[in-house]
N, C-alpha and C. Protein backbone atom coordinates (compact mmCIF):
# COMPACT_ATOMS: atom_id res chain seq x y z
N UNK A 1 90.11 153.26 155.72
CA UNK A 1 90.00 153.74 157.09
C UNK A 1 90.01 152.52 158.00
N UNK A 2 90.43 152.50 158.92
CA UNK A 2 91.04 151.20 159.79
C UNK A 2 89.53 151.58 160.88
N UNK A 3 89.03 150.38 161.23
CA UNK A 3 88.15 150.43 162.21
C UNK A 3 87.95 149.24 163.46
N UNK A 4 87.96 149.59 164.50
CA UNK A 4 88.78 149.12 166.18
C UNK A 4 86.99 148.62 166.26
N UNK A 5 86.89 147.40 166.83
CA UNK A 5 85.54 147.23 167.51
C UNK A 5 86.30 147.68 168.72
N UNK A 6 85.05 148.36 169.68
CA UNK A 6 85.35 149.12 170.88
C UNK A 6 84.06 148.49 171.92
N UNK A 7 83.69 148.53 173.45
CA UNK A 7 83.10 148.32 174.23
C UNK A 7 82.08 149.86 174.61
N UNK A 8 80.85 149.34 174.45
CA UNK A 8 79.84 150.19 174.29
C UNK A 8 80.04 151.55 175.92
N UNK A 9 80.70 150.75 176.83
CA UNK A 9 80.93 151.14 177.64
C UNK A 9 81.85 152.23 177.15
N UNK A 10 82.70 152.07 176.35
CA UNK A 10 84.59 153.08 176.38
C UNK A 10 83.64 153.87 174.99
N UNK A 11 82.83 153.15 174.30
CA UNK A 11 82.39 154.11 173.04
C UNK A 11 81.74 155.24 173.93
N UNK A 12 80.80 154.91 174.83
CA UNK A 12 79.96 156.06 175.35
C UNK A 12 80.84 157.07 176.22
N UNK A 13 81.78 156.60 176.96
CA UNK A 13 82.71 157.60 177.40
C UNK A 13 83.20 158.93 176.55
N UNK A 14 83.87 158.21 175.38
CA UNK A 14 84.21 159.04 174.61
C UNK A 14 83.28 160.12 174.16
N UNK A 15 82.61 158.97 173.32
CA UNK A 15 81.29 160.58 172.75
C UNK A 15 80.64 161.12 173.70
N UNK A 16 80.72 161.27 175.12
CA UNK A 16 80.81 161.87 175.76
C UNK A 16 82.01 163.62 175.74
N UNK A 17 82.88 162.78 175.68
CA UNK A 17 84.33 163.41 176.00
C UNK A 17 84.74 163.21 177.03
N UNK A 18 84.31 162.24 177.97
CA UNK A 18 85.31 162.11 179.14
C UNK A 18 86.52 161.32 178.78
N UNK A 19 86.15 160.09 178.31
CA UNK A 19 87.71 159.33 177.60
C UNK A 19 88.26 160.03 176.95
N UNK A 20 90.00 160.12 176.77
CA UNK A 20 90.02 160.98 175.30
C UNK A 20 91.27 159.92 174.94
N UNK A 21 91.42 158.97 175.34
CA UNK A 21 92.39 158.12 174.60
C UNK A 21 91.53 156.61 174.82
N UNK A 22 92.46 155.58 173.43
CA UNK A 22 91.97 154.39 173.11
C UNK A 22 92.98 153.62 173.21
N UNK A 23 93.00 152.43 173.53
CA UNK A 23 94.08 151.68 173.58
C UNK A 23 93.99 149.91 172.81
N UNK A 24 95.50 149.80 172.41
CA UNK A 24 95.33 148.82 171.66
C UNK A 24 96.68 148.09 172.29
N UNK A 25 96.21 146.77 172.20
CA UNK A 25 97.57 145.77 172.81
C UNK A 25 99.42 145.96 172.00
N UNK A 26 100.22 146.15 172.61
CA UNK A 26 101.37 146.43 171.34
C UNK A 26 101.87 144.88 171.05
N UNK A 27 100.83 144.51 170.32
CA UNK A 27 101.18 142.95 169.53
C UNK A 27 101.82 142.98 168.11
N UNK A 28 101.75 141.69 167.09
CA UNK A 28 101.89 141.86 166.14
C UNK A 28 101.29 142.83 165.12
N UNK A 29 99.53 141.84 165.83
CA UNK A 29 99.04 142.35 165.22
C UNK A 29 98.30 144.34 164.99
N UNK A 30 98.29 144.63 165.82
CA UNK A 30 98.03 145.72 165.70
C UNK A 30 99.60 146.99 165.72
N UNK A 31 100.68 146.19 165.47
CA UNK A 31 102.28 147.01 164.79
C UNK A 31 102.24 146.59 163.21
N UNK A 32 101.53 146.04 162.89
CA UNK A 32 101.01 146.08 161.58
C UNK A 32 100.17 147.22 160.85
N UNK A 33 99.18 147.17 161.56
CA UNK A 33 98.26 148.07 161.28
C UNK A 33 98.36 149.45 161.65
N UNK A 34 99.11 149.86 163.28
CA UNK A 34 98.61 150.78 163.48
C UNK A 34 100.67 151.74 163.11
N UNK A 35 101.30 150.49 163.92
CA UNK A 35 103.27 151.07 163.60
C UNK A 35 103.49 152.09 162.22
N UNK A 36 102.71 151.70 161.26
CA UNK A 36 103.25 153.07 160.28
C UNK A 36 102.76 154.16 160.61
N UNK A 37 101.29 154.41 161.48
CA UNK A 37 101.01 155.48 161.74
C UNK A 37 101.81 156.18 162.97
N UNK A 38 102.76 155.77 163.70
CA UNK A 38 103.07 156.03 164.51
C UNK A 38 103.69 157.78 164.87
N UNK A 39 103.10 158.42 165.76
CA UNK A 39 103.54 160.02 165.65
C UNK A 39 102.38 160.58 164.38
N UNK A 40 101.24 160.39 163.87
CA UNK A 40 100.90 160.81 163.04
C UNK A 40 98.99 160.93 163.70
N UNK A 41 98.84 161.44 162.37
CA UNK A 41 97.11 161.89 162.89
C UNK A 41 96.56 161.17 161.78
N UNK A 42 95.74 160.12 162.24
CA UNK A 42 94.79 159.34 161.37
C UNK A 42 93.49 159.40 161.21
N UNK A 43 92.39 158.87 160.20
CA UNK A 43 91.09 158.82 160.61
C UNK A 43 91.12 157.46 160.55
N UNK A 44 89.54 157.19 161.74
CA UNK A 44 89.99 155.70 162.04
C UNK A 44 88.05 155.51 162.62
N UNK A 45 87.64 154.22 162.63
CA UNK A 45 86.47 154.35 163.13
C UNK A 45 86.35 153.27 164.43
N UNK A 46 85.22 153.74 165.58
CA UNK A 46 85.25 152.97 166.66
C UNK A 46 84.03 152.46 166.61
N UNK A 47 83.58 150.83 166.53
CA UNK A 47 82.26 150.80 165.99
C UNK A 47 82.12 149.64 167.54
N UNK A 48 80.86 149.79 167.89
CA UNK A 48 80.32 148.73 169.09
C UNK A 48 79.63 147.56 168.44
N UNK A 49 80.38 146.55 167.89
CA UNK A 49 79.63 145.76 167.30
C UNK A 49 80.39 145.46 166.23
N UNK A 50 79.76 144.37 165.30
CA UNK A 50 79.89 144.31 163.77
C UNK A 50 79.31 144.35 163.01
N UNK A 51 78.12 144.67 163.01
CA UNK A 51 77.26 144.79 162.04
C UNK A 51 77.18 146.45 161.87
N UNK A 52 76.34 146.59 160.34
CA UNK A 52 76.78 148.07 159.73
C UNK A 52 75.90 148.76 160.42
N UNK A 53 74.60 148.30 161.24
CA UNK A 53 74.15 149.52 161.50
C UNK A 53 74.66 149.33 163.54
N UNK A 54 75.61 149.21 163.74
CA UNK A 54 76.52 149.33 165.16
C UNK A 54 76.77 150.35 165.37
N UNK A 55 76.71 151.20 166.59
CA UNK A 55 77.29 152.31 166.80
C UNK A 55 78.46 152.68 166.83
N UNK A 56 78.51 153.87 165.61
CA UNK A 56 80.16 154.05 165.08
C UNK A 56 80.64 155.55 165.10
N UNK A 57 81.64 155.72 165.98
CA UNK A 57 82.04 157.14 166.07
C UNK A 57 83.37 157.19 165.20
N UNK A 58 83.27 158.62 164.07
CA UNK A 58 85.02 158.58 163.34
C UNK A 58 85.27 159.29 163.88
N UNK A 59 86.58 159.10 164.22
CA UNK A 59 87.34 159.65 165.49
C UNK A 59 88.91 159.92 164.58
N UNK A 60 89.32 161.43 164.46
CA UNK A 60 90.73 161.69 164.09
C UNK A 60 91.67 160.97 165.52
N UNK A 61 92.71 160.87 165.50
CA UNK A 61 93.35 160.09 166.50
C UNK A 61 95.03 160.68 166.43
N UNK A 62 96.03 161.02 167.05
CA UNK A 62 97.14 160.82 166.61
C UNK A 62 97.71 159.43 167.76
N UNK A 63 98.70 158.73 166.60
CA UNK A 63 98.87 157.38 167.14
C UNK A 63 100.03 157.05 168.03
N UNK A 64 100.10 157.76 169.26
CA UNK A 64 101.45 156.57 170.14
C UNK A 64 101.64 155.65 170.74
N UNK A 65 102.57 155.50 171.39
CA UNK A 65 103.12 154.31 171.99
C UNK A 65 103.29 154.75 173.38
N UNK A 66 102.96 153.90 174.83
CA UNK A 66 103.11 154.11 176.16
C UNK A 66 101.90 153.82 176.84
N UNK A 67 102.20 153.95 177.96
CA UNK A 67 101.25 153.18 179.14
C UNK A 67 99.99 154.28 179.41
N UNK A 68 98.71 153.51 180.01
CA UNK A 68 97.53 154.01 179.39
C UNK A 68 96.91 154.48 181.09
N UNK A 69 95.64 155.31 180.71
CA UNK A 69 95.34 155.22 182.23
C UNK A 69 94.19 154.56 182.48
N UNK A 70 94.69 153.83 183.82
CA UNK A 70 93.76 152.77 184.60
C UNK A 70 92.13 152.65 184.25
N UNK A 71 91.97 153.92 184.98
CA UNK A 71 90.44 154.99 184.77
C UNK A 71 89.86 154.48 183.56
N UNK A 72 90.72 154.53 182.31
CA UNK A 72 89.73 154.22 180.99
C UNK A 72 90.25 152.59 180.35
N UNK A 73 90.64 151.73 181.63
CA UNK A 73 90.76 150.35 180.88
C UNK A 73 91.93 149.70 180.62
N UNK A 74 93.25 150.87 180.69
CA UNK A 74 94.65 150.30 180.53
C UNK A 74 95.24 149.78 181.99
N UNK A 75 96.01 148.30 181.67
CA UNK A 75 96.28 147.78 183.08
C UNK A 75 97.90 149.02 183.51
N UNK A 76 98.46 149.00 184.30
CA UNK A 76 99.41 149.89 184.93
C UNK A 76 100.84 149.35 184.38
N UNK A 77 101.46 150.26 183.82
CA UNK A 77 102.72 149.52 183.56
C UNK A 77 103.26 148.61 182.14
N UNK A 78 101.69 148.46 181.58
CA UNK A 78 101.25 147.84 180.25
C UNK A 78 102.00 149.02 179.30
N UNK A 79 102.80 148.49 178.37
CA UNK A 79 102.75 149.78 177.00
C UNK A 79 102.13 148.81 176.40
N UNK A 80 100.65 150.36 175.56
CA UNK A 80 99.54 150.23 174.35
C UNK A 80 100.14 151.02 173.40
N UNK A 81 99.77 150.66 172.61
CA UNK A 81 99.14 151.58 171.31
C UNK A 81 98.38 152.37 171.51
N UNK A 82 98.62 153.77 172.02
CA UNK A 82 97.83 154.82 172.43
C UNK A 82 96.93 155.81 170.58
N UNK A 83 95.76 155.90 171.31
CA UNK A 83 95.13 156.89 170.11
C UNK A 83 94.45 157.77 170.96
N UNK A 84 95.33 158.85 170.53
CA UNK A 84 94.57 160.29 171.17
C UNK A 84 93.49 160.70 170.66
N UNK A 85 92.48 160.72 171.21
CA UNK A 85 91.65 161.53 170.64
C UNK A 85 91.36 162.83 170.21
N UNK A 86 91.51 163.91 169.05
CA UNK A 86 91.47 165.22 168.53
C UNK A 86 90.16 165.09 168.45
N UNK A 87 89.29 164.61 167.88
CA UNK A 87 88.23 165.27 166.56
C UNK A 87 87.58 163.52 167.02
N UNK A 88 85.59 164.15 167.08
CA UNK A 88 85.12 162.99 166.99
C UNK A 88 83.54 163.35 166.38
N UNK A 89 82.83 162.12 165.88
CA UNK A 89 81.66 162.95 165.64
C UNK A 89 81.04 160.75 164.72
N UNK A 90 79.91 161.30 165.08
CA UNK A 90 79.11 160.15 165.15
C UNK A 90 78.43 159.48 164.04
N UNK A 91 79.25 158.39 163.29
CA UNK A 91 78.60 158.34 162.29
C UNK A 91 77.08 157.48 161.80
N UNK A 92 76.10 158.08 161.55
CA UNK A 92 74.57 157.06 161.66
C UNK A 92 74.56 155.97 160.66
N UNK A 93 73.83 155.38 160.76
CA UNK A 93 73.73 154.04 159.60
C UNK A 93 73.09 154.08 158.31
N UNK A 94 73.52 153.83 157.55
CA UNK A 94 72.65 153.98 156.42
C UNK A 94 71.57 153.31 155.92
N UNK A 95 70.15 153.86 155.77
CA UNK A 95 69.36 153.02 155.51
C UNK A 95 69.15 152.87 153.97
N UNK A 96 68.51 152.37 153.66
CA UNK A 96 68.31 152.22 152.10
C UNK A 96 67.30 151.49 151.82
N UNK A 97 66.29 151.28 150.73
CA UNK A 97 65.36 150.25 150.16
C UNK A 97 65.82 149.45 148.94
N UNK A 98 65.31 148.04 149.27
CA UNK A 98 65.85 147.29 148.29
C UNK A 98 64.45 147.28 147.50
N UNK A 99 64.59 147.28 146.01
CA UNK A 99 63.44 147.06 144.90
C UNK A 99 63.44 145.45 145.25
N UNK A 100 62.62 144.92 145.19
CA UNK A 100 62.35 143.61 145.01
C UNK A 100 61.41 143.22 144.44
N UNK A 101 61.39 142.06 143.46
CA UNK A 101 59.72 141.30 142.72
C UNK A 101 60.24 139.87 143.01
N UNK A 102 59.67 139.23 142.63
CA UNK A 102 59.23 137.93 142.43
C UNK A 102 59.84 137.42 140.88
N UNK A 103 60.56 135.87 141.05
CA UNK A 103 61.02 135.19 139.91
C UNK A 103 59.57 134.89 138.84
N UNK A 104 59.85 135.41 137.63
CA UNK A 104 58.80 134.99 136.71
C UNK A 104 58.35 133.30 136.99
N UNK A 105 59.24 133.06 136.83
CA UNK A 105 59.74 131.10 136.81
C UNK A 105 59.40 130.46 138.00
N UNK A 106 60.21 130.39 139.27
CA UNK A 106 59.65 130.42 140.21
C UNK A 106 59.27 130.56 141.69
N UNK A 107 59.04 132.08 141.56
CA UNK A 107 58.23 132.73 142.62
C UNK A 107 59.52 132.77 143.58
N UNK A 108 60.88 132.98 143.46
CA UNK A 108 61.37 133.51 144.64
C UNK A 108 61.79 135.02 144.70
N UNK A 109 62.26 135.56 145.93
CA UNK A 109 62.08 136.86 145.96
C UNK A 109 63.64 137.02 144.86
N UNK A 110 63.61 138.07 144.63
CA UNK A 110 64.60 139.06 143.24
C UNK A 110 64.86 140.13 143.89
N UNK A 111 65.86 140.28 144.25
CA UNK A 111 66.67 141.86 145.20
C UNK A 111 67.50 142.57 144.11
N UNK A 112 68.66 141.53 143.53
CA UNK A 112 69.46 142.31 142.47
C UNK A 112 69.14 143.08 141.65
N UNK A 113 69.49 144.30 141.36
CA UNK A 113 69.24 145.43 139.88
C UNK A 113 68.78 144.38 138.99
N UNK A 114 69.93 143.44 138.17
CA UNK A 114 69.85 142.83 137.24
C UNK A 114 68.95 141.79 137.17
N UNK A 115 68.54 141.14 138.37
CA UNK A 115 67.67 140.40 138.37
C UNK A 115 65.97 141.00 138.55
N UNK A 116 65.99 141.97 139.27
CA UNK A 116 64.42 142.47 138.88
C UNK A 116 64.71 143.16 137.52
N UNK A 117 65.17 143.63 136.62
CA UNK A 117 64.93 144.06 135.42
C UNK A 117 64.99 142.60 134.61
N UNK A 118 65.54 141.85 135.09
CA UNK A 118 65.23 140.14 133.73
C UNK A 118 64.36 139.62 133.80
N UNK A 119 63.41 139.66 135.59
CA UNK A 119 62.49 139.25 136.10
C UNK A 119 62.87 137.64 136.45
N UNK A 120 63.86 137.31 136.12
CA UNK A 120 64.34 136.11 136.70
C UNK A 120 65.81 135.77 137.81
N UNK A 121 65.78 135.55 138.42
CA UNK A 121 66.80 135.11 139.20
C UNK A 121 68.10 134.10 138.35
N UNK A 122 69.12 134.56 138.67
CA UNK A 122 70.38 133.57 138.18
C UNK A 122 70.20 132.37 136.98
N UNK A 123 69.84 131.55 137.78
CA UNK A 123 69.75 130.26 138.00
C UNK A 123 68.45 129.73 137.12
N UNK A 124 67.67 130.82 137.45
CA UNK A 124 66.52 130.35 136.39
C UNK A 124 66.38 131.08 135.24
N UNK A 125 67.05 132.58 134.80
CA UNK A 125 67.60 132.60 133.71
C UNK A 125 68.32 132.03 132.90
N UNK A 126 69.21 131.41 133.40
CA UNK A 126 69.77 129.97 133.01
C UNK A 126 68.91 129.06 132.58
N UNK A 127 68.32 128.54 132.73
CA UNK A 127 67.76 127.33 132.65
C UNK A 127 66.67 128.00 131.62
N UNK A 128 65.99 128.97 131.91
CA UNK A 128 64.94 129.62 131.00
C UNK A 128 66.00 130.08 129.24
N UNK A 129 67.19 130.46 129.22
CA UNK A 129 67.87 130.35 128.06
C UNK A 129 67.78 128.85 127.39
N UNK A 130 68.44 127.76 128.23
CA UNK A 130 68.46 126.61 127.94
C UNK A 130 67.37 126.19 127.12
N UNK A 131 66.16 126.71 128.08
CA UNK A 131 65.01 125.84 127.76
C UNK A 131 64.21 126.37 125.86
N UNK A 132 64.60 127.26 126.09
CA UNK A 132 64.31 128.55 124.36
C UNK A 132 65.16 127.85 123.43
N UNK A 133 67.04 127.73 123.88
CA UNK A 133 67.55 127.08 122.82
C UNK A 133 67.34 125.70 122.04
N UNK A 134 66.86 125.00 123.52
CA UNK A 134 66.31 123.36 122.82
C UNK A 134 64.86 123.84 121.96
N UNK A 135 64.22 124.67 122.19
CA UNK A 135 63.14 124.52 121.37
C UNK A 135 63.46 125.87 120.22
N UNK A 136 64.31 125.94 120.25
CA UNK A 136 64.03 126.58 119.19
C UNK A 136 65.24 125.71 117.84
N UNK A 137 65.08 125.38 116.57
CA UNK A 137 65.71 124.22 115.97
C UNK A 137 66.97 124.54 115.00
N UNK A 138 67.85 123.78 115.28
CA UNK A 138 69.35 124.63 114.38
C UNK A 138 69.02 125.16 113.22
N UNK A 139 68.86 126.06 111.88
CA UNK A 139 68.22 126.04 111.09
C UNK A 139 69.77 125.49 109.98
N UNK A 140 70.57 124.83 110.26
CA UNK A 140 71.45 123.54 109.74
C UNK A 140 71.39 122.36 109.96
N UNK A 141 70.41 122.20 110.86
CA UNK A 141 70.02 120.58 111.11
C UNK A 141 68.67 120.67 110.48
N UNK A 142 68.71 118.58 109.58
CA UNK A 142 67.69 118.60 108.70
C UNK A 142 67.40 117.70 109.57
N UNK A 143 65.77 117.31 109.55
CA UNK A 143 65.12 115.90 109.80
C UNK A 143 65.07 114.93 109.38
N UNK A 144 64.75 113.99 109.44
CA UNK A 144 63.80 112.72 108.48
C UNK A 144 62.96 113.51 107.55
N UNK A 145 62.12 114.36 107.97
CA UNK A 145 61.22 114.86 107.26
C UNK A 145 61.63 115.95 105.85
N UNK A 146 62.83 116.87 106.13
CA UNK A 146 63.36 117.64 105.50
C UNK A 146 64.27 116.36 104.11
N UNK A 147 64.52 115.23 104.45
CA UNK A 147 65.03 114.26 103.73
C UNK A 147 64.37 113.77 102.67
N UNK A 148 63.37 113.28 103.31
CA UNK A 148 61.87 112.91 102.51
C UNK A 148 61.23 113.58 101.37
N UNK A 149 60.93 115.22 102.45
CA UNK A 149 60.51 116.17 101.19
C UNK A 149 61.26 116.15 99.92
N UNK A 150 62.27 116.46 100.15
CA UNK A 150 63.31 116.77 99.38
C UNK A 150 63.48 115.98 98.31
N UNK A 151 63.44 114.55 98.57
CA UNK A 151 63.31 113.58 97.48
C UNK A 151 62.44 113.50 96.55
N UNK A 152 60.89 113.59 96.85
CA UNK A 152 59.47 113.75 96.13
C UNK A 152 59.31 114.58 94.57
């Protein structure tokens, strides 16, 4: 789904319903994105901001080409990338809880699934493997001592 940052100002119009069209510059970049839809009905989202919890309306749209009106922001004489507005409706943010504990090793916070079930973070699971394999002893490597016995 293609999503337009929009001006909190033109977002509130709309979900209103007084705006009912959106406009986009007819550049490269947006005859990329928007030119295959052209003559067609898309879903598309208008978010005020960038971050996920920004106010975001999905808005069905069908997509043309031509000059916009003044009233909602298009200069006169300009051809946009017109998106009609059909169908709109408001989408809320999602909240969620993160599980979190504490590194066995040391003491930083643990957000990941995998890392609160190991109880260690990355980095110090790592190093906590490392540290087991040096102590624990090849049972194919002999000592001095295993040499010695052996002789007696």
């Amino acid at each position: 789904m293609l999503t337009f940052p929009i001006k909190h100002e033109w977002l509130d119009l709309i979900e209103r319903g007084i705006k009912k069209e959106e406009y986009r510059a007819d550049t490269p970049y947006y005859e990329s994105r928007l030119g295959p839809y052209l003559g067609q009905e898309i879903e598309c989202a208008l978010r005020n901001g960038y971050s996920a919890t920004s106010p975001t309306l999905k808005v069905k749209v069908r997509v043309e080409k031509g000059t916009g009106n003044p009233d909602w922001g298009a200069e006169p004489g300009v051809t946009y990338f017109k998106l009609v507005i059909l169908e709109m409706r408001r989408i809320e943010p999602e909240t969620f809880i993160i599980k979190a504990r504490r590194c066995k090793r040391c003491g930083g916070l643990l957000t990941s699934k995998q890392a609160v079930e190991d109880g260690y973070g990355h980095v110090c699971k790592m190093k906590e493997k490392a540290e087991q394999a040096a102590a624990t002893p090849d049972p194919n490597q002999l000592t001095l001592f295993d040499v010695f016995e052996s002789e007696e």
